[in-house]
Protein backbone atom coordinates (compact mmCIF):
# COMPACT_ATOMS: atom_id res chain seq x y z
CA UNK A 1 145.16 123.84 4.73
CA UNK A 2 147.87 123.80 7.64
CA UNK A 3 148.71 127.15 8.04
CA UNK A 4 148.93 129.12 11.20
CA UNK A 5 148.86 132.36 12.47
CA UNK A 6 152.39 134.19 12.94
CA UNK A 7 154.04 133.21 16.04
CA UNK A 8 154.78 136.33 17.98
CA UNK A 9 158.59 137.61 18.89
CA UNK A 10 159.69 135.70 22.41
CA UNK A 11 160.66 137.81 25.35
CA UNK A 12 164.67 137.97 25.82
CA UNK A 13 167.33 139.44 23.97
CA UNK A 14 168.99 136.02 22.66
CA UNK A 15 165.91 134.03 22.18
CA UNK A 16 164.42 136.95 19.79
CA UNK A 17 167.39 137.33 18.28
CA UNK A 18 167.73 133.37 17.29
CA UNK A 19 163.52 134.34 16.42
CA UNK A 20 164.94 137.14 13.72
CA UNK A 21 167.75 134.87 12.68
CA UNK A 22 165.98 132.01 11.79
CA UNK A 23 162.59 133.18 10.35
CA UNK A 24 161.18 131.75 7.45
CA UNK A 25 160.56 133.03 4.03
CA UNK A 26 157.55 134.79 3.29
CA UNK A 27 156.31 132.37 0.89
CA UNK A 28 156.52 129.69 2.98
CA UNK A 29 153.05 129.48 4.15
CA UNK A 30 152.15 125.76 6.04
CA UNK A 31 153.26 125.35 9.44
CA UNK A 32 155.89 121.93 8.87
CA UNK A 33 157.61 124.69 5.71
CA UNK A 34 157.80 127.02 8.33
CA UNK A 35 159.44 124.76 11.15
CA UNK A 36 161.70 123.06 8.94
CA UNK A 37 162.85 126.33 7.15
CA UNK A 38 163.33 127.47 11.13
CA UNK A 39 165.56 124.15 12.12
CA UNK A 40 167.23 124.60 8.79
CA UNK A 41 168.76 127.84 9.59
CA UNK A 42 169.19 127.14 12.99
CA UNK A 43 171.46 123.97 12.22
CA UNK A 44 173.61 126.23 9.71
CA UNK A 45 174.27 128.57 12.55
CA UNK A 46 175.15 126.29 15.08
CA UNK A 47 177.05 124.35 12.66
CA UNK A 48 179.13 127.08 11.83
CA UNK A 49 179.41 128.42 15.35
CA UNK A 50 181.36 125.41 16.18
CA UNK A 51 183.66 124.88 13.01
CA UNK A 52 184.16 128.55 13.33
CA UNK A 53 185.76 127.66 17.03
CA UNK A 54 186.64 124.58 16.05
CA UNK A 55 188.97 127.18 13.22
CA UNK A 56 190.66 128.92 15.77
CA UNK A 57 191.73 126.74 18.10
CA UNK A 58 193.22 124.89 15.06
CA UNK A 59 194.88 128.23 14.30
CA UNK A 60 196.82 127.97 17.62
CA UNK A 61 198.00 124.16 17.03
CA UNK A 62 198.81 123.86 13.87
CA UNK A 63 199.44 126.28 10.65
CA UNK A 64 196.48 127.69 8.46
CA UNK A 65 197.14 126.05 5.34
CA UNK A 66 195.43 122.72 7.79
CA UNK A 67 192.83 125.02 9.41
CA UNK A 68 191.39 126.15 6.26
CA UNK A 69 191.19 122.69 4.53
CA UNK A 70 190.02 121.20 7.26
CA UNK A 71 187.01 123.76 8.20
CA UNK A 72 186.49 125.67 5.03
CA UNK A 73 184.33 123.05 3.94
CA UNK A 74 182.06 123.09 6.58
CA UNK A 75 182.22 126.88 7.37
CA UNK A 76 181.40 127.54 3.53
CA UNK A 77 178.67 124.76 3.42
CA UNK A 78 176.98 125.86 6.48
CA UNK A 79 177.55 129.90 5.43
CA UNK A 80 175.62 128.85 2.53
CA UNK A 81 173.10 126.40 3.89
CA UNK A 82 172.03 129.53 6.13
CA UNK A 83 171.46 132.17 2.96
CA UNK A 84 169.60 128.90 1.19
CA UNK A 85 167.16 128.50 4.58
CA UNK A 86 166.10 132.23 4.78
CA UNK A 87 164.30 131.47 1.40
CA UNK A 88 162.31 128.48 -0.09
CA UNK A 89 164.91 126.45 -0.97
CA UNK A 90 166.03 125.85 2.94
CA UNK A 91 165.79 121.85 2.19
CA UNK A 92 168.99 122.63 -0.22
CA UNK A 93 170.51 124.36 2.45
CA UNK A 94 170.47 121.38 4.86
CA UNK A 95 171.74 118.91 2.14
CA UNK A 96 174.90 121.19 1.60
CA UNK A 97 175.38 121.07 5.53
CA UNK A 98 175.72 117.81 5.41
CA UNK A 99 177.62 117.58 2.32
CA UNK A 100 180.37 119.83 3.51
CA UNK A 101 180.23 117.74 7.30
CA UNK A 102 181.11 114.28 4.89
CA UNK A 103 183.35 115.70 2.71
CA UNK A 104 185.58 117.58 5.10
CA UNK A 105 188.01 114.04 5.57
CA UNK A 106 188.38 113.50 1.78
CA UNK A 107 188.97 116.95 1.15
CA UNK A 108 192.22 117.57 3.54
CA UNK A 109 192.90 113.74 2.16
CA UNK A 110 193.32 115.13 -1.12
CA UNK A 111 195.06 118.26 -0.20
CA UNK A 112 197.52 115.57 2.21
CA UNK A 113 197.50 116.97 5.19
CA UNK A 114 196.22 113.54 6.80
CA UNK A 115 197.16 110.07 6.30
CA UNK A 116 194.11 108.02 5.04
CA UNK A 117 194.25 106.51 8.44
CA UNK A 118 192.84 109.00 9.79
CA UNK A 119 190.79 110.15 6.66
CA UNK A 120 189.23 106.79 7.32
CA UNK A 121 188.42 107.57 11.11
CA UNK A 122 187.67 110.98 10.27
CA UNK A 123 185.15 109.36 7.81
CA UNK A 124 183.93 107.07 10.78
CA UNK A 125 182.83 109.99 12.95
CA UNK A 126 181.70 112.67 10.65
CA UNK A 127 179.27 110.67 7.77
CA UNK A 128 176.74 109.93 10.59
CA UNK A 129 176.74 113.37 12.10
CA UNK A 130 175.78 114.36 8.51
CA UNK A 131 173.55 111.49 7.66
CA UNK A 132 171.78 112.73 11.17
CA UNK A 133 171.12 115.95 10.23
CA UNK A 134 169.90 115.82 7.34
CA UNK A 135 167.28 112.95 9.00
CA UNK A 136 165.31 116.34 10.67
CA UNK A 137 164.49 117.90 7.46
CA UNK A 138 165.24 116.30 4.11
CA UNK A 139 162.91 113.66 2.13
CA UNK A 140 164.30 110.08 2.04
CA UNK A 141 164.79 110.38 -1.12
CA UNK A 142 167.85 113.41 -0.55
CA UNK A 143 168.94 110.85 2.03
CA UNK A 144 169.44 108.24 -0.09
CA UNK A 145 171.08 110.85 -2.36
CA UNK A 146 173.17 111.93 0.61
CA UNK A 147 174.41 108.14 1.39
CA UNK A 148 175.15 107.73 -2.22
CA UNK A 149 177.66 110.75 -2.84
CA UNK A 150 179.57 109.90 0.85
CA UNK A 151 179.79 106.03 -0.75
CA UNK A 152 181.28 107.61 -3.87
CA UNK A 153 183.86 109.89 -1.59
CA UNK A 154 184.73 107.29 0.39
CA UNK A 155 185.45 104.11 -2.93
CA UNK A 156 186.65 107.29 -4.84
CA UNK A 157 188.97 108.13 -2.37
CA UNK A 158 190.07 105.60 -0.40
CA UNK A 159 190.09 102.71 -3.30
CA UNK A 160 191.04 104.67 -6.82
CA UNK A 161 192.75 106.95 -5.13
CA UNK A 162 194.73 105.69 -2.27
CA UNK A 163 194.85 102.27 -3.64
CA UNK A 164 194.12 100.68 -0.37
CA UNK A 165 193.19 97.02 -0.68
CA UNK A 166 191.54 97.25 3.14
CA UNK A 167 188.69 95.16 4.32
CA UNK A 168 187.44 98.23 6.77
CA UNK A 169 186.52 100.33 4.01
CA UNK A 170 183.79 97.65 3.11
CA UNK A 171 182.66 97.82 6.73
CA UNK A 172 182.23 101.77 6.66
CA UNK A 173 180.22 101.26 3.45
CA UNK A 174 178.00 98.94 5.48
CA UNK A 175 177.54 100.56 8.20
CA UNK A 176 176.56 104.19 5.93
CA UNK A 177 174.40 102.05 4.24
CA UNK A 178 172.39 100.52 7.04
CA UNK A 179 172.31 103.97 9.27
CA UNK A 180 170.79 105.39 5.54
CA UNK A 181 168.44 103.22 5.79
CA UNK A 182 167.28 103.05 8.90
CA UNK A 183 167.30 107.01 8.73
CA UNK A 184 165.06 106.56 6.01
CA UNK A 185 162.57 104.42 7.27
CA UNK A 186 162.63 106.36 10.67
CA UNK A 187 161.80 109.54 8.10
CA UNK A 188 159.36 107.83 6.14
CA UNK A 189 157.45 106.40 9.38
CA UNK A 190 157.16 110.19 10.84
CA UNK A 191 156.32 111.49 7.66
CA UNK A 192 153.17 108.74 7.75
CA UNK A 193 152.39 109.88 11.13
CA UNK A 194 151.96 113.40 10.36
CA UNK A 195 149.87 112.89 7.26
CA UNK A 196 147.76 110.69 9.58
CA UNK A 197 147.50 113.18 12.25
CA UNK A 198 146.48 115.98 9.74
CA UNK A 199 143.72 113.73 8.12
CA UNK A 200 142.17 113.04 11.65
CA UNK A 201 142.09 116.60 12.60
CA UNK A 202 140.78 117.21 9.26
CA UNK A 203 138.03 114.64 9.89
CA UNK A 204 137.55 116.49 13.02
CA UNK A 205 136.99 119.29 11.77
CA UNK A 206 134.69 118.84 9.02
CA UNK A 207 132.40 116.40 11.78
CA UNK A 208 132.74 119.90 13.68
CA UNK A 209 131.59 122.07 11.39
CA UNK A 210 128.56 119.46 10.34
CA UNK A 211 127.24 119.27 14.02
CA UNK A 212 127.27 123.29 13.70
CA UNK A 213 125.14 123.55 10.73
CA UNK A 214 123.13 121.06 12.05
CA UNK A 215 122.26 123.02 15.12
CA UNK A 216 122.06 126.40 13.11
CA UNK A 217 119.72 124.48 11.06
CA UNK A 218 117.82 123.45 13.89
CA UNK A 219 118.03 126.84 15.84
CA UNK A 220 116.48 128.56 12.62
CA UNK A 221 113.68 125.67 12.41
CA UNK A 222 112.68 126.32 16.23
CA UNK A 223 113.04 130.21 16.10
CA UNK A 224 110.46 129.95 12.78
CA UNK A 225 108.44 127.48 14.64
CA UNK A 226 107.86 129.56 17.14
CA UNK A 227 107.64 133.21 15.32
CA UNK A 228 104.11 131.58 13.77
């Protein structure tokens, strides 16, 4: 089994306060669970560290009507991600991260307050900053969950919606599609090099322990050897 000892509380106010905030569940009980739950909450937080910012200084340049559609998304998904990563189910947490980073363009697209223009560019910058985190944590699997539901939003949108007859929204499609992918296979390939990793030191460990009951064996043999 893969499970470690607790890690103790680092020195420094900030860096054992980020230790409290992000700690894992109790029942989470393998070191990878443990780290993941840990980067899970620590995305939400920065995530909504940011938007939250990212709020106010909307505040002072336009009206709050646009500051809430465009960040409420993200500030709710990532308020929620970080409840969901303080227990087992952290890996949901991340995927609604992401979901509210993708869906933030479509959603102030459907409220209008942005041309799809620049719903479309918004699209452009946002999908792989979602696609990217979820990459750290989630299964490929999620990710090709994740690709699907942002190439819904984007034909649901953009096409039934908007009724745009525009060449570009193919290319966007692509170009989800092939980061997805790659995203994937980048996941699976660490996920193979773990598994490897933990079956040498596995191996390693059980030649370990052979070698010592060898020489116990041995030790006894010689000590009985020469108690006669």
């Amino acid at each position: 089994m893969n499970q470690p000892n607790p890690s103790p509380r680092p020195s420094g106010f900030f860096r054992g306060a980020l230790w409290l905030l992000t700690a894992p569940h109790r029942s989470l009980k393998e070191f990878t669970a443990q780290r993941d739950a840990r980067l899970s909450a620590g995305i939400a937080i920065i995530v909504f560290g940011l938007a939250l910012v990212g709020f106010t200084a909307t505040l002072f340049s336009s009206d709050i009507s646009y500051a809430l559609a465009s960040f409420s998304p993200i500030l709710g998904a990532a308020l929620l991600g970080y409840l969901l990563s303080r227990t087992r189910f952290y890996r949901i947490g991340v995927f609604l991260v992401s979901i509210g980073f993708s869906a933030t363009p479509y959603i102030i697209s459907l409220l209008q307050f942005t041309t799809p223009e620049r719903s479309y560019y918004l699209s452009l910058l946002l999908t792989p900053i979602a696609i990217v985190i979820a990459s750290g944590i989630l299964s490929a699997s999620s990710i090709f969950l994740l690709v699907g539901i942002n190439e819904a939003m984007l034909f649901g949108v953009h096409v039934f919606l908007f009724k745009r007859d525009d060449p570009y929204i193919g290319s966007l499609a692509g170009m989800i599609t092939v980061l997805g992918l790659m995203v994937m296979y980048l996941n699976y390939h660490k996920q193979s090099t773990e598994k490897q990793r933990l079956h040498d030191l596995q191996t390693t460990n059980r030649e370990l322990q052979a070698i010592k009951e060898n020489l116990e064996a041995n030790v006894e043999e010689r000590t009985a050897e020469l108690n006669r």
